[in-house]
N, C-alpha and C. Protein backbone atom coordinates (compact mmCIF):
# COMPACT_ATOMS: atom_id res chain seq x y z
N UNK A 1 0.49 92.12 123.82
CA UNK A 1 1.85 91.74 123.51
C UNK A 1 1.82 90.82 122.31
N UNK A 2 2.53 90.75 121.25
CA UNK A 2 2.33 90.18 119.83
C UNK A 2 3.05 89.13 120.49
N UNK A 3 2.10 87.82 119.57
CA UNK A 3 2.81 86.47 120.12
C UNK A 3 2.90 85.58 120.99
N UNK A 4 2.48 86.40 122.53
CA UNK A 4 1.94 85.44 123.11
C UNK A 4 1.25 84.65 123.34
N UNK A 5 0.30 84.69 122.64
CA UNK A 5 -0.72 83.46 122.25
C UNK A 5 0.11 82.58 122.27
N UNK A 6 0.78 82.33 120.64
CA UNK A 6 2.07 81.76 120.30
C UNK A 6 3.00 80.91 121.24
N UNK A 7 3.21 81.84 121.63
CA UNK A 7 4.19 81.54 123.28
C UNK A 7 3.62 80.61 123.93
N UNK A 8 2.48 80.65 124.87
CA UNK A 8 2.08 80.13 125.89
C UNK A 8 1.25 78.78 125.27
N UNK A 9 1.13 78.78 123.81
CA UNK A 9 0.07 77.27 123.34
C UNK A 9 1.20 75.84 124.00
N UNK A 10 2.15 75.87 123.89
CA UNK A 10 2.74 75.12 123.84
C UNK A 10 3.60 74.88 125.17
N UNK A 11 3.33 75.27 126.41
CA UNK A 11 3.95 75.52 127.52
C UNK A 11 3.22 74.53 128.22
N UNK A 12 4.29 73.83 129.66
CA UNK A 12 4.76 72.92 130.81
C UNK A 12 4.69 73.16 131.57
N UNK A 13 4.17 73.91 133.01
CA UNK A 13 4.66 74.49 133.76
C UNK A 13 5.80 73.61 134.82
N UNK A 14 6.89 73.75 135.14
CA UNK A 14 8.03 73.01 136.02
C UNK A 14 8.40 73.33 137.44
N UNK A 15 7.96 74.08 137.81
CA UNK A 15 7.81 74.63 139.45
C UNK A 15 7.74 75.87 139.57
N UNK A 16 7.03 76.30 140.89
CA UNK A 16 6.01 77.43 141.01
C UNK A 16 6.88 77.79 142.52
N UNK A 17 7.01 79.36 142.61
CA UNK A 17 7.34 79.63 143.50
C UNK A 17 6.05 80.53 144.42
N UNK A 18 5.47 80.66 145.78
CA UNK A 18 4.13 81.36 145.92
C UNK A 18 5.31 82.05 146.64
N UNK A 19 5.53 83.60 146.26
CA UNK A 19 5.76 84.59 147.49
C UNK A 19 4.74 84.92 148.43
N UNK A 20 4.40 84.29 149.40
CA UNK A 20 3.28 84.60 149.77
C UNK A 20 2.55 86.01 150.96
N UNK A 21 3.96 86.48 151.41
CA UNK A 21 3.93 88.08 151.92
C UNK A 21 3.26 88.78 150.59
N UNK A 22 3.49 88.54 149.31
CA UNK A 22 3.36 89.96 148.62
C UNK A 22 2.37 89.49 147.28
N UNK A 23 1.52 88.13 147.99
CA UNK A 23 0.65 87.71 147.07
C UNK A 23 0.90 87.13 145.66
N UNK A 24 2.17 86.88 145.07
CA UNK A 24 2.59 86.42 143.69
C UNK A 24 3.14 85.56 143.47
N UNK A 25 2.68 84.51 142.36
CA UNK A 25 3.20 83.59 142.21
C UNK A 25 4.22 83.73 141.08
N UNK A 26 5.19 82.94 141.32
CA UNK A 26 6.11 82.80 140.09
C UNK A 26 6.22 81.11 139.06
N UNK A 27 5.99 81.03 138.18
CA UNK A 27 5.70 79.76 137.54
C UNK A 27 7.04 79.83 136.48
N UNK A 28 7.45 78.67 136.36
CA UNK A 28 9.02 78.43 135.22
C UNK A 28 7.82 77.60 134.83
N UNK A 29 7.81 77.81 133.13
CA UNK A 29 7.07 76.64 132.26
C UNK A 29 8.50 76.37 130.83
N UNK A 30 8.41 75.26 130.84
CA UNK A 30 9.10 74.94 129.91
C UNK A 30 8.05 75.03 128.66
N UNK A 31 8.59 75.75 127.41
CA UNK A 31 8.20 75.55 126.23
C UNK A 31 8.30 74.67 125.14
N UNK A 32 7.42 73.71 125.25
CA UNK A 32 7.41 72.15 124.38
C UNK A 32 8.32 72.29 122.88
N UNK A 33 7.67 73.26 122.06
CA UNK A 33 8.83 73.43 120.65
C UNK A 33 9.94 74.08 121.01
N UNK A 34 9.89 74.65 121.30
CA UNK A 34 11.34 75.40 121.56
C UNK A 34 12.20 74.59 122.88
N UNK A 35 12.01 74.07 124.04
CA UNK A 35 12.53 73.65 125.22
C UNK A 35 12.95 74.70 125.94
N UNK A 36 12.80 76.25 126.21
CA UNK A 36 13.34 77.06 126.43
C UNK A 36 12.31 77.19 127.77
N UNK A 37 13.07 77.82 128.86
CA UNK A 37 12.47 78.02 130.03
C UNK A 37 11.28 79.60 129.47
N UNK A 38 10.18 79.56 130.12
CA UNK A 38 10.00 80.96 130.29
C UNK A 38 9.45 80.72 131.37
N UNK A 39 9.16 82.79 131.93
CA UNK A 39 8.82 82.83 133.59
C UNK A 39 7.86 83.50 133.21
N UNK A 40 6.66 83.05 134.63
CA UNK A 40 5.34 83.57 134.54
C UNK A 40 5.38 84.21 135.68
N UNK A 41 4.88 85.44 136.24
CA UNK A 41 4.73 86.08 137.60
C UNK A 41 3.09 86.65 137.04
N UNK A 42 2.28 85.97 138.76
CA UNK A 42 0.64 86.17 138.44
C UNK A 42 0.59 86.69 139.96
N UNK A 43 -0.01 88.15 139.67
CA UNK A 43 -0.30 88.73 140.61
C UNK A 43 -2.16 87.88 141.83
N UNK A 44 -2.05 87.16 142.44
CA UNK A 44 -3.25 86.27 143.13
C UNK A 44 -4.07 87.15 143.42
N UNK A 45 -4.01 88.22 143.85
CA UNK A 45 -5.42 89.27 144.49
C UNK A 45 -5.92 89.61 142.39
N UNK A 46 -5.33 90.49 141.86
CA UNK A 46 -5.87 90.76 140.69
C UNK A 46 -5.79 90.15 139.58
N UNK A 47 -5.37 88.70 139.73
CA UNK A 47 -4.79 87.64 138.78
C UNK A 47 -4.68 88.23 137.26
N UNK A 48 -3.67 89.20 137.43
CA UNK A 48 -2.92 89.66 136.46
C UNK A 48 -2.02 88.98 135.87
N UNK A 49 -1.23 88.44 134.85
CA UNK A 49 -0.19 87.31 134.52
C UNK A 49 0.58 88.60 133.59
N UNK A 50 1.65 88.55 134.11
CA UNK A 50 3.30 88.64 133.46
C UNK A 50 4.43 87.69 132.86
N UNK A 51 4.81 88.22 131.95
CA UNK A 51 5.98 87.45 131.92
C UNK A 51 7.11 88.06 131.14
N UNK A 52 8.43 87.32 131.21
CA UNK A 52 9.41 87.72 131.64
C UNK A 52 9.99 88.03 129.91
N UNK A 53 10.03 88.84 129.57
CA UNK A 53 11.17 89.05 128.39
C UNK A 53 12.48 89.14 128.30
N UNK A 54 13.06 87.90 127.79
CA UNK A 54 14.49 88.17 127.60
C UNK A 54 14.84 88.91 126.96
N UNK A 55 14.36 89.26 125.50
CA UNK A 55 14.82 90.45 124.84
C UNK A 55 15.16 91.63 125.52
N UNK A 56 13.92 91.90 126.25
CA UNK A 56 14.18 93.65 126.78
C UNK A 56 14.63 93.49 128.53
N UNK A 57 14.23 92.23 128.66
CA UNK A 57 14.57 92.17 130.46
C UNK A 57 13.67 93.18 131.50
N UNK A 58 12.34 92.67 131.23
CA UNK A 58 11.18 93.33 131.60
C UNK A 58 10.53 92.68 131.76
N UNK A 59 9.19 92.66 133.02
CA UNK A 59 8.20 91.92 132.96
C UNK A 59 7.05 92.73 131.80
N UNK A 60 6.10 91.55 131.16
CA UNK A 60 5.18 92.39 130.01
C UNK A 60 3.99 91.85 130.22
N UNK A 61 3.00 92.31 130.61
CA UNK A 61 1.48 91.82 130.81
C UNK A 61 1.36 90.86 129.49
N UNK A 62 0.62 89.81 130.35
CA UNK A 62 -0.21 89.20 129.16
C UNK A 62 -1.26 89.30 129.32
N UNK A 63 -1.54 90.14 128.10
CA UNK A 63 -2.99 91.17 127.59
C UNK A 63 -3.87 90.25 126.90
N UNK A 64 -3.60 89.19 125.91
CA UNK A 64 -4.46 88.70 125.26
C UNK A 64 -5.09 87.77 125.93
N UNK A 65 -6.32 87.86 125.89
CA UNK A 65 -7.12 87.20 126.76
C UNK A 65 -7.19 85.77 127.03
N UNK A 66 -6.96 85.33 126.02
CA UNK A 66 -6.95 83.58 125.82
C UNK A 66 -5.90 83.29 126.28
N UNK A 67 -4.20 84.01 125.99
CA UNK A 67 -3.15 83.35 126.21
C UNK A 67 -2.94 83.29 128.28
N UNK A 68 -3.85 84.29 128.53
CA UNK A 68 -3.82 85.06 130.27
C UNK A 68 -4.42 83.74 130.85
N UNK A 69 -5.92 83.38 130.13
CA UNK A 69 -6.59 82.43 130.91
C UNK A 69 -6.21 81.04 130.69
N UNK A 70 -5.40 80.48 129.87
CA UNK A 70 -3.90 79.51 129.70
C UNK A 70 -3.32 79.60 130.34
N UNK A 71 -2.46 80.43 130.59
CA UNK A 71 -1.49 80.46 131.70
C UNK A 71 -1.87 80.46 133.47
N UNK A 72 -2.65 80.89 133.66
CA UNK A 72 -3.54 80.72 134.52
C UNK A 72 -4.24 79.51 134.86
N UNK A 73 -4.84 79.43 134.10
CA UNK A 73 -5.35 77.44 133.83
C UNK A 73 -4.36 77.12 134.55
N UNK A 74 -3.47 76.23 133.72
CA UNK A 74 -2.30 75.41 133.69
C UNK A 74 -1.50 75.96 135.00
N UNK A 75 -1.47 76.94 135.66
CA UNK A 75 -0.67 77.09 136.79
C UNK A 75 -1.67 76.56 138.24
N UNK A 76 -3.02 77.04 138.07
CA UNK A 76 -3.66 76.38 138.88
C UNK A 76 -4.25 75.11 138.81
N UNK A 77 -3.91 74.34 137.74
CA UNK A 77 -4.43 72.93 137.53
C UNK A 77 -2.78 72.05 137.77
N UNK A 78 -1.88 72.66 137.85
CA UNK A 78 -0.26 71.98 138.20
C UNK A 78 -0.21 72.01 140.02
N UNK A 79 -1.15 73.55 140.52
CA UNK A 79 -1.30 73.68 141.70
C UNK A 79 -1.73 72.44 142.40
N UNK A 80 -3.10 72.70 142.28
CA UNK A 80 -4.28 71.35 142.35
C UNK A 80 -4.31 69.90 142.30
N UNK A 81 -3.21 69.73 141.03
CA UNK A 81 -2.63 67.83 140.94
C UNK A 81 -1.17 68.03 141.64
N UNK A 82 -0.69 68.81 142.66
CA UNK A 82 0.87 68.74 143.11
C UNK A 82 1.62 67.80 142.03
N UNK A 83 1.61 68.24 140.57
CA UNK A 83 2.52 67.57 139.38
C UNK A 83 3.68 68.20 139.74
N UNK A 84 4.31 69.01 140.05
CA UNK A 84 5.23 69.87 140.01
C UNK A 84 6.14 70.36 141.59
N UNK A 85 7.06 70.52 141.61
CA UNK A 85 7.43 71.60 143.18
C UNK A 85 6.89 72.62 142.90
N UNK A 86 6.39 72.86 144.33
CA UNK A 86 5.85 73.66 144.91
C UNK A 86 6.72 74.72 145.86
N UNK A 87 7.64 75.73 145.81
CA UNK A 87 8.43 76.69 146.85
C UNK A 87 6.96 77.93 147.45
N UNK A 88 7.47 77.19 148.81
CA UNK A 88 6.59 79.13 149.49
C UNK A 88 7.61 79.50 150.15
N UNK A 89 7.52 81.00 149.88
CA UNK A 89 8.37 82.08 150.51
C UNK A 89 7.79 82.66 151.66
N UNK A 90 7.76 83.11 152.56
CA UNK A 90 7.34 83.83 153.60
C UNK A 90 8.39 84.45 154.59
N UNK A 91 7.76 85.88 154.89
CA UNK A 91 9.14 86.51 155.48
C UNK A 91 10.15 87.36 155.11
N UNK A 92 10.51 86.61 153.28
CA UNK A 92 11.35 87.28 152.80
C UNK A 92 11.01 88.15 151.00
N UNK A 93 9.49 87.52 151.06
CA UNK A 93 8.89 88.29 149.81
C UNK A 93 9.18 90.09 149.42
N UNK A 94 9.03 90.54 150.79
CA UNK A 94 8.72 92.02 150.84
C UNK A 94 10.19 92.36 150.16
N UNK A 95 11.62 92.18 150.47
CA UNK A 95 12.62 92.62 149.67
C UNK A 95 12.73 91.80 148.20
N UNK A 96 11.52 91.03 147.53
CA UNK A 96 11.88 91.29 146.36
C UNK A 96 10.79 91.53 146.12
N UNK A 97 9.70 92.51 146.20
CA UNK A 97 8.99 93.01 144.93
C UNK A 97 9.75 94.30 144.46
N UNK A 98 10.98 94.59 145.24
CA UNK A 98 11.45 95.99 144.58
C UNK A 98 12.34 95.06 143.57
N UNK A 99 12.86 94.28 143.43
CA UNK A 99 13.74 93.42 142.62
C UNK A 99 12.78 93.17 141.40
N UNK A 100 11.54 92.95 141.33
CA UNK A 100 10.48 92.40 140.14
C UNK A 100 10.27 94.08 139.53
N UNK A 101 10.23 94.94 140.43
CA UNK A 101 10.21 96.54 139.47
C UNK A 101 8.40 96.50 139.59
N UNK A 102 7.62 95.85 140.54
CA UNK A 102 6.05 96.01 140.71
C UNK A 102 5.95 96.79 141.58
């Protein structure tokens, strides 16, 4: 995905949601230059990282390797120091992975 490098150098993460029926986390990181929310969804069994495009209103892998293991970092090091809220879901995960389109 062009740019995400870009994207993610400069990111906050601000609270993490764990669906934890359907294994995925959801992370809101605020973006330091810009202040603009973005959303991270990281699949925990294949720690795959997505995120959310407003342009097209799609989730879009983050492919580049450096920006994946950043985002990743920083969601499990926000985990680890409880800097942040923490939401777990349980129970009601299973009716939204058809809502995420996974």
């Amino acid at each position: 995905m062009d740019g995400v490098s870009l994207i993610v150098d400069a990111i906050k993460v601000a609270h993490i949601v764990i669906l934890a029926d359907i294994n995925k986390v959801f992370a809101t990181c605020r973006n330091l230059k810009t202040g603009k929310i973005q959303l991270f969804l990281i699949d925990r069994i294949y720690a795959e990282v997505y995120m959310f495009s407003n342009s097209s209103h799609i989730w879009q892998e983050v492919e580049d390797e450096t920006a994946h293991q950043h985002v990743l970092s920083l969601v499990c090091d926000a985990l680890q120091a409880a800097r942040v809220p923490v939401y777990v879901l349980r129970g009601q995960s299973k009716n939204l992975e058809s809502l995420l389109g996974m």
